[in-house]
Protein backbone atom coordinates (compact mmCIF):
# COMPACT_ATOMS: atom_id res chain seq x y z
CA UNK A 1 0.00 0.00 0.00
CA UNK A 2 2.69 2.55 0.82
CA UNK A 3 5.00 1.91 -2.69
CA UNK A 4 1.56 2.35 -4.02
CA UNK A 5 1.09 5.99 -2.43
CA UNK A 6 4.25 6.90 -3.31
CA UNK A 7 3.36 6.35 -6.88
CA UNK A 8 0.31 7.89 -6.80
CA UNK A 9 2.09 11.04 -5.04
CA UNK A 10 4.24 10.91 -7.90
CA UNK A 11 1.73 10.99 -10.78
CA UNK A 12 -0.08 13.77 -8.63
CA UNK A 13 2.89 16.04 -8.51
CA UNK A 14 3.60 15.76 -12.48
CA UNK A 15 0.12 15.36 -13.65
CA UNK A 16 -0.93 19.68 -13.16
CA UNK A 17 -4.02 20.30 -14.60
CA UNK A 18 -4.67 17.00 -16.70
CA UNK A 19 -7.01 15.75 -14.57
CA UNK A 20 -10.67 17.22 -13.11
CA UNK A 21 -10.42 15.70 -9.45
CA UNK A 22 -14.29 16.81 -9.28
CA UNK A 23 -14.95 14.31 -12.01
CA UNK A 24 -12.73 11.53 -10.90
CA UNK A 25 -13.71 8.68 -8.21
CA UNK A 26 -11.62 5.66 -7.11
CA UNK A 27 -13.10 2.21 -6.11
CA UNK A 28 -11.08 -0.01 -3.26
CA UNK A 29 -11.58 -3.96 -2.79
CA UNK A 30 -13.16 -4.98 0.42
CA UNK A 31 -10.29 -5.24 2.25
CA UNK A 32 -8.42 -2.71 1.40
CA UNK A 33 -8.01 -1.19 5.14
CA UNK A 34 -9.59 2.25 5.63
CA UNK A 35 -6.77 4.16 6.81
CA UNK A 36 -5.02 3.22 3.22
CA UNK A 37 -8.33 3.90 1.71
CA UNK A 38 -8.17 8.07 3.66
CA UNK A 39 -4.54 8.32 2.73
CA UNK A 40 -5.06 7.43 -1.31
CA UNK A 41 -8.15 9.61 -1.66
CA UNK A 42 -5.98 13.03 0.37
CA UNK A 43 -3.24 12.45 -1.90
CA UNK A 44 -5.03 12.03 -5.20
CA UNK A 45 -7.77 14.79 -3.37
CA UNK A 46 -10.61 12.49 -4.95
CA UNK A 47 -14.19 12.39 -2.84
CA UNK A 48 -15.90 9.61 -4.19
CA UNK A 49 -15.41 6.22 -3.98
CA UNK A 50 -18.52 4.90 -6.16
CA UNK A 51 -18.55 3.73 -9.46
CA UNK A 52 -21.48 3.33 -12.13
CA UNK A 53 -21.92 0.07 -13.60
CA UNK A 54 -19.80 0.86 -16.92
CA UNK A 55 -17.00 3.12 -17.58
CA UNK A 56 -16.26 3.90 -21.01
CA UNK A 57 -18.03 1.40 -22.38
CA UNK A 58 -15.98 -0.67 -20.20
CA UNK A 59 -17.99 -3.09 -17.00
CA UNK A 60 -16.55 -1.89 -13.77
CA UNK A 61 -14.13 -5.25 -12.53
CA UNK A 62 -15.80 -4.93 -9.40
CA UNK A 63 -16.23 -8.74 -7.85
CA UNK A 64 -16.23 -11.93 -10.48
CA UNK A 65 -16.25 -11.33 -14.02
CA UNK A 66 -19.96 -12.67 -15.63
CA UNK A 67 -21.34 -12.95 -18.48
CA UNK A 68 -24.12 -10.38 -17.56
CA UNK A 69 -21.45 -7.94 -17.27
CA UNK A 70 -21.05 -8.32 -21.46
CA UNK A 71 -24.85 -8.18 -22.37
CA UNK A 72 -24.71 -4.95 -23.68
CA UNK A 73 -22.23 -6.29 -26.34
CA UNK A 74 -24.85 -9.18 -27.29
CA UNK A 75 -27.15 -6.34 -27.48
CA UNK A 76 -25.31 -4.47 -29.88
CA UNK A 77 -24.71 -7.25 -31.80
CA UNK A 78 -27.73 -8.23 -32.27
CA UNK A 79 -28.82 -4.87 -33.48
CA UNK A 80 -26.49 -4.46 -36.02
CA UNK A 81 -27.78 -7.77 -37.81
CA UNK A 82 -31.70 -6.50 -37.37
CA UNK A 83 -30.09 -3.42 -39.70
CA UNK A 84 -29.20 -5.42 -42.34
CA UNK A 85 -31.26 -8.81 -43.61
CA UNK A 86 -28.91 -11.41 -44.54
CA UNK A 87 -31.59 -12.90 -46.98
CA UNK A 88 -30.68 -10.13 -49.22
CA UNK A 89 -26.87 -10.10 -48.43
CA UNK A 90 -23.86 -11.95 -50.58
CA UNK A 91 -21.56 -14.49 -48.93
CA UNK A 92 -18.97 -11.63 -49.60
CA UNK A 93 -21.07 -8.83 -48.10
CA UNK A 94 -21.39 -10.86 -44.93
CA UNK A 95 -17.95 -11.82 -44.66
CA UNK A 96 -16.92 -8.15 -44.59
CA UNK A 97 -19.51 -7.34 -42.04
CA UNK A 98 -18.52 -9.82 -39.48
CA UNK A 99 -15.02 -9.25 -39.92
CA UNK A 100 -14.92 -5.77 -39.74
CA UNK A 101 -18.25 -4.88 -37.67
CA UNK A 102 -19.34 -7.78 -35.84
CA UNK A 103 -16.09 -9.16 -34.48
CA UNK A 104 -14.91 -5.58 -34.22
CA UNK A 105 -17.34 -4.99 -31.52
CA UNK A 106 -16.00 -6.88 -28.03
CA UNK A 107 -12.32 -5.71 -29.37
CA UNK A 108 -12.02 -2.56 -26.90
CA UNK A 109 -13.36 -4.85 -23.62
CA UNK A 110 -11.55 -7.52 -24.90
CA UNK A 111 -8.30 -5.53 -24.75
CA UNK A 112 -8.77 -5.45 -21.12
CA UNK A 113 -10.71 -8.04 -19.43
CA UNK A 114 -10.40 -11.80 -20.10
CA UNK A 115 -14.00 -12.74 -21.44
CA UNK A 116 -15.72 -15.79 -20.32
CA UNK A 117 -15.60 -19.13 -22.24
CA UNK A 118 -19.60 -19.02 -22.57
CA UNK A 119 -19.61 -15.07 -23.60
CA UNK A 120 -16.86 -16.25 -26.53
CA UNK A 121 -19.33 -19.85 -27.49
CA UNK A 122 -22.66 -17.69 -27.19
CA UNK A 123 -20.94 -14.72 -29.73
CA UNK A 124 -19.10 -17.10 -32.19
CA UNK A 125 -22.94 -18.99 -32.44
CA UNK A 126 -24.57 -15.81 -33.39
CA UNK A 127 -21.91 -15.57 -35.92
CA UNK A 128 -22.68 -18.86 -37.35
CA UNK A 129 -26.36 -18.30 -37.49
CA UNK A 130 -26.06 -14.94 -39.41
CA UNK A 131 -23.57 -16.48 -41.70
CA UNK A 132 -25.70 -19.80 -42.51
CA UNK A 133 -29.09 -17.51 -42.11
CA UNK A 134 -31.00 -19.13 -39.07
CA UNK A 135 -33.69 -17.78 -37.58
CA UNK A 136 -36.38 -17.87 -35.57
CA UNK A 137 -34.88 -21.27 -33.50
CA UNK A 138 -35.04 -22.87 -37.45
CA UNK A 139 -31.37 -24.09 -38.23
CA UNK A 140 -30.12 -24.18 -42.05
CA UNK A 141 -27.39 -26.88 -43.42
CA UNK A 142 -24.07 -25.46 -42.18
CA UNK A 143 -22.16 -26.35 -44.76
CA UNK A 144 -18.39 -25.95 -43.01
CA UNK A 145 -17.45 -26.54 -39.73
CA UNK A 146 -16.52 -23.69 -37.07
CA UNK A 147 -12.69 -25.07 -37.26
CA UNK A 148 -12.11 -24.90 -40.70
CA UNK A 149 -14.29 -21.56 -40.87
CA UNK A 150 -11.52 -19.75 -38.41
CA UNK A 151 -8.94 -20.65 -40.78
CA UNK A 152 -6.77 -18.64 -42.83
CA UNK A 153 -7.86 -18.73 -46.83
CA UNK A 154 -5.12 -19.38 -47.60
CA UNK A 155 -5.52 -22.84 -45.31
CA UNK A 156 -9.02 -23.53 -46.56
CA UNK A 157 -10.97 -21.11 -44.34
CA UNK A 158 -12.33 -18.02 -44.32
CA UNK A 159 -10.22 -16.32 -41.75
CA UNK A 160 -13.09 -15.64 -38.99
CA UNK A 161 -11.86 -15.09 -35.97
CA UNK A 162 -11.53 -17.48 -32.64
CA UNK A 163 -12.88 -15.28 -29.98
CA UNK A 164 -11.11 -16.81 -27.18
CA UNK A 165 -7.83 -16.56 -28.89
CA UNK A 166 -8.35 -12.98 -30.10
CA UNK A 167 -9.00 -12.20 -26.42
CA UNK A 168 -5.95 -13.71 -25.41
CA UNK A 169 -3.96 -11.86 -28.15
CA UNK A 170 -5.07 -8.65 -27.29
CA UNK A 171 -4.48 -9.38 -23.26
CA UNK A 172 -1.03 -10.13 -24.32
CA UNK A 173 -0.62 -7.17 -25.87
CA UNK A 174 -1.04 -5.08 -22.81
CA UNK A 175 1.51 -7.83 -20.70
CA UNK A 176 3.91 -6.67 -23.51
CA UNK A 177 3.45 -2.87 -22.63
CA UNK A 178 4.09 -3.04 -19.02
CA UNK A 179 7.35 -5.14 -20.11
CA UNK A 180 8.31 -2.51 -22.27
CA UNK A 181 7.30 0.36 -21.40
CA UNK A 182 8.16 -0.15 -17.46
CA UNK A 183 8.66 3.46 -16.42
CA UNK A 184 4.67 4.32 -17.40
CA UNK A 185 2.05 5.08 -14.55
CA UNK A 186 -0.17 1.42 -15.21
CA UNK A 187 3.35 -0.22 -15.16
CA UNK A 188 4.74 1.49 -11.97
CA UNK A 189 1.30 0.75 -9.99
CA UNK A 190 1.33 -2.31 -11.27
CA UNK A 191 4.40 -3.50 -9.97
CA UNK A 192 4.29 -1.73 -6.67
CA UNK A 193 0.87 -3.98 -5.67
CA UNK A 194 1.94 -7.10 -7.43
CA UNK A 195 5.61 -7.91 -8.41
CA UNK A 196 7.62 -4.99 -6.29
CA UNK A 197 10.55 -6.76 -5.98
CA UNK A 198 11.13 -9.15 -9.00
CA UNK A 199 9.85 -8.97 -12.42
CA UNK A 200 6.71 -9.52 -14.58
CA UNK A 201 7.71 -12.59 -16.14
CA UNK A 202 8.81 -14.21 -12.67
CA UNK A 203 5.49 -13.44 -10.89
CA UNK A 204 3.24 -15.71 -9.07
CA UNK A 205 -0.34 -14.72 -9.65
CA UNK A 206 -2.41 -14.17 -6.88
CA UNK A 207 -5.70 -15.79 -6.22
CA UNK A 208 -7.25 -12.98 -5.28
CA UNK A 209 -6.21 -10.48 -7.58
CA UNK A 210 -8.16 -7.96 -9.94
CA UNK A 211 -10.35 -9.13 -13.13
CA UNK A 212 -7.76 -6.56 -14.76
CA UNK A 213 -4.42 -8.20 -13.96
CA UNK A 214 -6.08 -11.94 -14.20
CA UNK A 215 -6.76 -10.56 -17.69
CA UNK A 216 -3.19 -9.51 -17.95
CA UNK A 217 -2.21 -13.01 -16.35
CA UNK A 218 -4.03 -14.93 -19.10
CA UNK A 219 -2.25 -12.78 -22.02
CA UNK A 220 1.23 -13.60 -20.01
CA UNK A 221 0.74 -17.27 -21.04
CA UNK A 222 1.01 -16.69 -24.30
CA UNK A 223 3.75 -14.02 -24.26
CA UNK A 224 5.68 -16.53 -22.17
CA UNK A 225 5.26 -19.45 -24.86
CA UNK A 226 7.45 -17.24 -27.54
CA UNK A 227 9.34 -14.72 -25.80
CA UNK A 228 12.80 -14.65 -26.25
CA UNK A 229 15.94 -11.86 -26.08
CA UNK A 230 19.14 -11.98 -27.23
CA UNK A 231 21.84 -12.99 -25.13
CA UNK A 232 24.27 -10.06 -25.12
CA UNK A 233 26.92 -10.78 -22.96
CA UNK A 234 25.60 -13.24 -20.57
CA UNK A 235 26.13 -11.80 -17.84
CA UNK A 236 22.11 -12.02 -16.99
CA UNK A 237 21.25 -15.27 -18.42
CA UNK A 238 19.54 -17.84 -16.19
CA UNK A 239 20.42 -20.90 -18.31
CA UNK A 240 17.90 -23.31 -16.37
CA UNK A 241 14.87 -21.53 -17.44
CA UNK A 242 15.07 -19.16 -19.51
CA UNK A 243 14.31 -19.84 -23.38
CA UNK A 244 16.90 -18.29 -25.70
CA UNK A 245 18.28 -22.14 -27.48
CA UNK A 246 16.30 -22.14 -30.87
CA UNK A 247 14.91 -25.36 -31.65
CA UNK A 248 11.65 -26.84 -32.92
CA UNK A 249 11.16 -29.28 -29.74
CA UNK A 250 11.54 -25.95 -26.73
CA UNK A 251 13.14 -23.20 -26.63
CA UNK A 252 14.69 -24.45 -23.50
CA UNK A 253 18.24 -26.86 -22.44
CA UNK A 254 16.66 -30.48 -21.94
C-alpha cells in the first residue's frame, strides 16, 4: 500500500491540470483497510469512492467477471444484424460485415478483461447463425465446420476469428506494454501492488487479484510461450529456465 502511495504522489505532482479531481472517483476492494483507503483519496484529493456500472463502455471489474457484465455487447450485436437482412446479403457482403463490424465490436473490452468461455461460445454462435441464415430457433445446413471456418484462406478457411484466442492476443498485448514500457504510470502501480521486488515474467499470480491483472495473467501465457531476447553478454542469463536455445522441440536446455 505505501510503494503504491508513493506512486500515486508521484503521478499527482507531475500530472498539473490534466485531470478534473471533481470528475474523478476511485473504487477499493473490500479489504483494502480504511486508513489506506483516507490516505489514497488526500493524496489524489478524490471524494468519491462509487462507481457506475460501466466506464467507457468498459464493466466496472468490481467482484467476479460474468457474463451479464457483457450483455450490452450481445445487445449491440444483435442490433447491427436486425439493420441489415442477410436474406438479401452476398456471402462476400457478410464476410466483410462480421469481420470488420461484428467481431470488431467486443475488441475494446476484450483488450482489457479476459472474457468468459460461454460469452466467446454464445458470440461465435450468433456468428454462425447470421452467416448460414437461421432464424427464428429454425437451423439451415451449415455447410463448413466452425474449425475450418476460423482458418486462414489461404488454409481452406475463411479467416473468422476465434474469440477466445483474439482475447488472449489482445491481453497479451497489454503484458507486452508493461514489459516494455516499465517506467509508465499502469506499469509502476502495477508492480508496486503485485511484483515490487522481482519482475513480470517471474510473478506468481495471486488468487485474489483484480479481473484486470487476471486478464493480464491470461495474455502472459502466451507471451511466455514465444518470448525470447538476445543474449548479449551473458552476464544475466539464467540458463535453467530461460528460453533463448532455438529449436523446434523448446526453446529451452533439456
Amino acid at each position: 500500500a505505501e510503494r503504491v502511495k508513493q506512486v500515486l504522489i508521484e503521478f499527482q505532482k507531475g500530472s498539473g491540470q490534466l485531470l478534473s479531481y471533481s470528475k474523478c472517483s476511485v473504487l477499493f476492494s473490500e479489504v483494502c483497510p480504511v486508513e489506506v483507503q483516507q490516505d489514497v483519496k488526500s493524496v489524489l484529493d478524490i471524494t468519491a469512492s462509487t462507481f457506475e456500472s460501466k466506464y467507457l463502455g468498459l464493466p466496472t471489474p468490481e467482484g467476479r467477471m460474468k457474463d451479464s457484465m457483457f450483455q450490452p455487447i450481445m445487445e449491440r450485436f444483435i442490433k447491427r444484424c436486425s439493420d441489415w437482412s442477410e436474406r438479401f446479403m452476398s456471402h462476400a457482403a457478410k464476410e466483410v460485415l462480421i469481420k470488420f463490424v461484428l467481431q470488431a465490436l467486443p475488441t475494446y473490452c476484450m483488450g482489457f478483461f479476459k472474457m468468459t468461455q460461454g460469452f466467446c461460445e454464445r458470440y461465435e454462435k450468433l456468428i454462425r447463425d447470421f452467416w448460414w441464415g437461421d432464424e427464428n430457433g429454425h437451423r439451415k445446413v451449415h455447410w463448413m465446420s466452425w474449425e475450418r471456418m476460423i482458418k486462414p484462406k489461404r488454409g481452406g478457411g475463411i479467416g473468422f476469428k476465434d474469440m477466445r484466442l483474439f482475447n488472449q492476443a489482445l491481453l497479451a498485448r497489454q503484458a507486452w506494454r508493461l514489459i516494455q514500457r516499465p517506467n509508465s504510470l499502469c506499469a509502476r502501480i502495477v508492480k508496486s501492488k503485485y511484483y515490487p521486488n522481482g519482475k513480470l515474467l517471474d510473478t506468481v499470480f495471486a488468487s485474489n487479484a483484480s479481473p484486470a491483472w487476471r486478464g493480464i495473467e491470461h495474455g502472459l501465457e502466451l507471451l511466455k510461450a514465444g518470448l525470447v531476447w538476445r543474449i548479449g553478454n551473458g552476464r544475466k542469463v539464467n540458463i535453467q529456465r530461460d528460453q533463448w536455445i532455438p529449436s523446434e522441440e523448446g526453446l529451452k536446455p533439456a
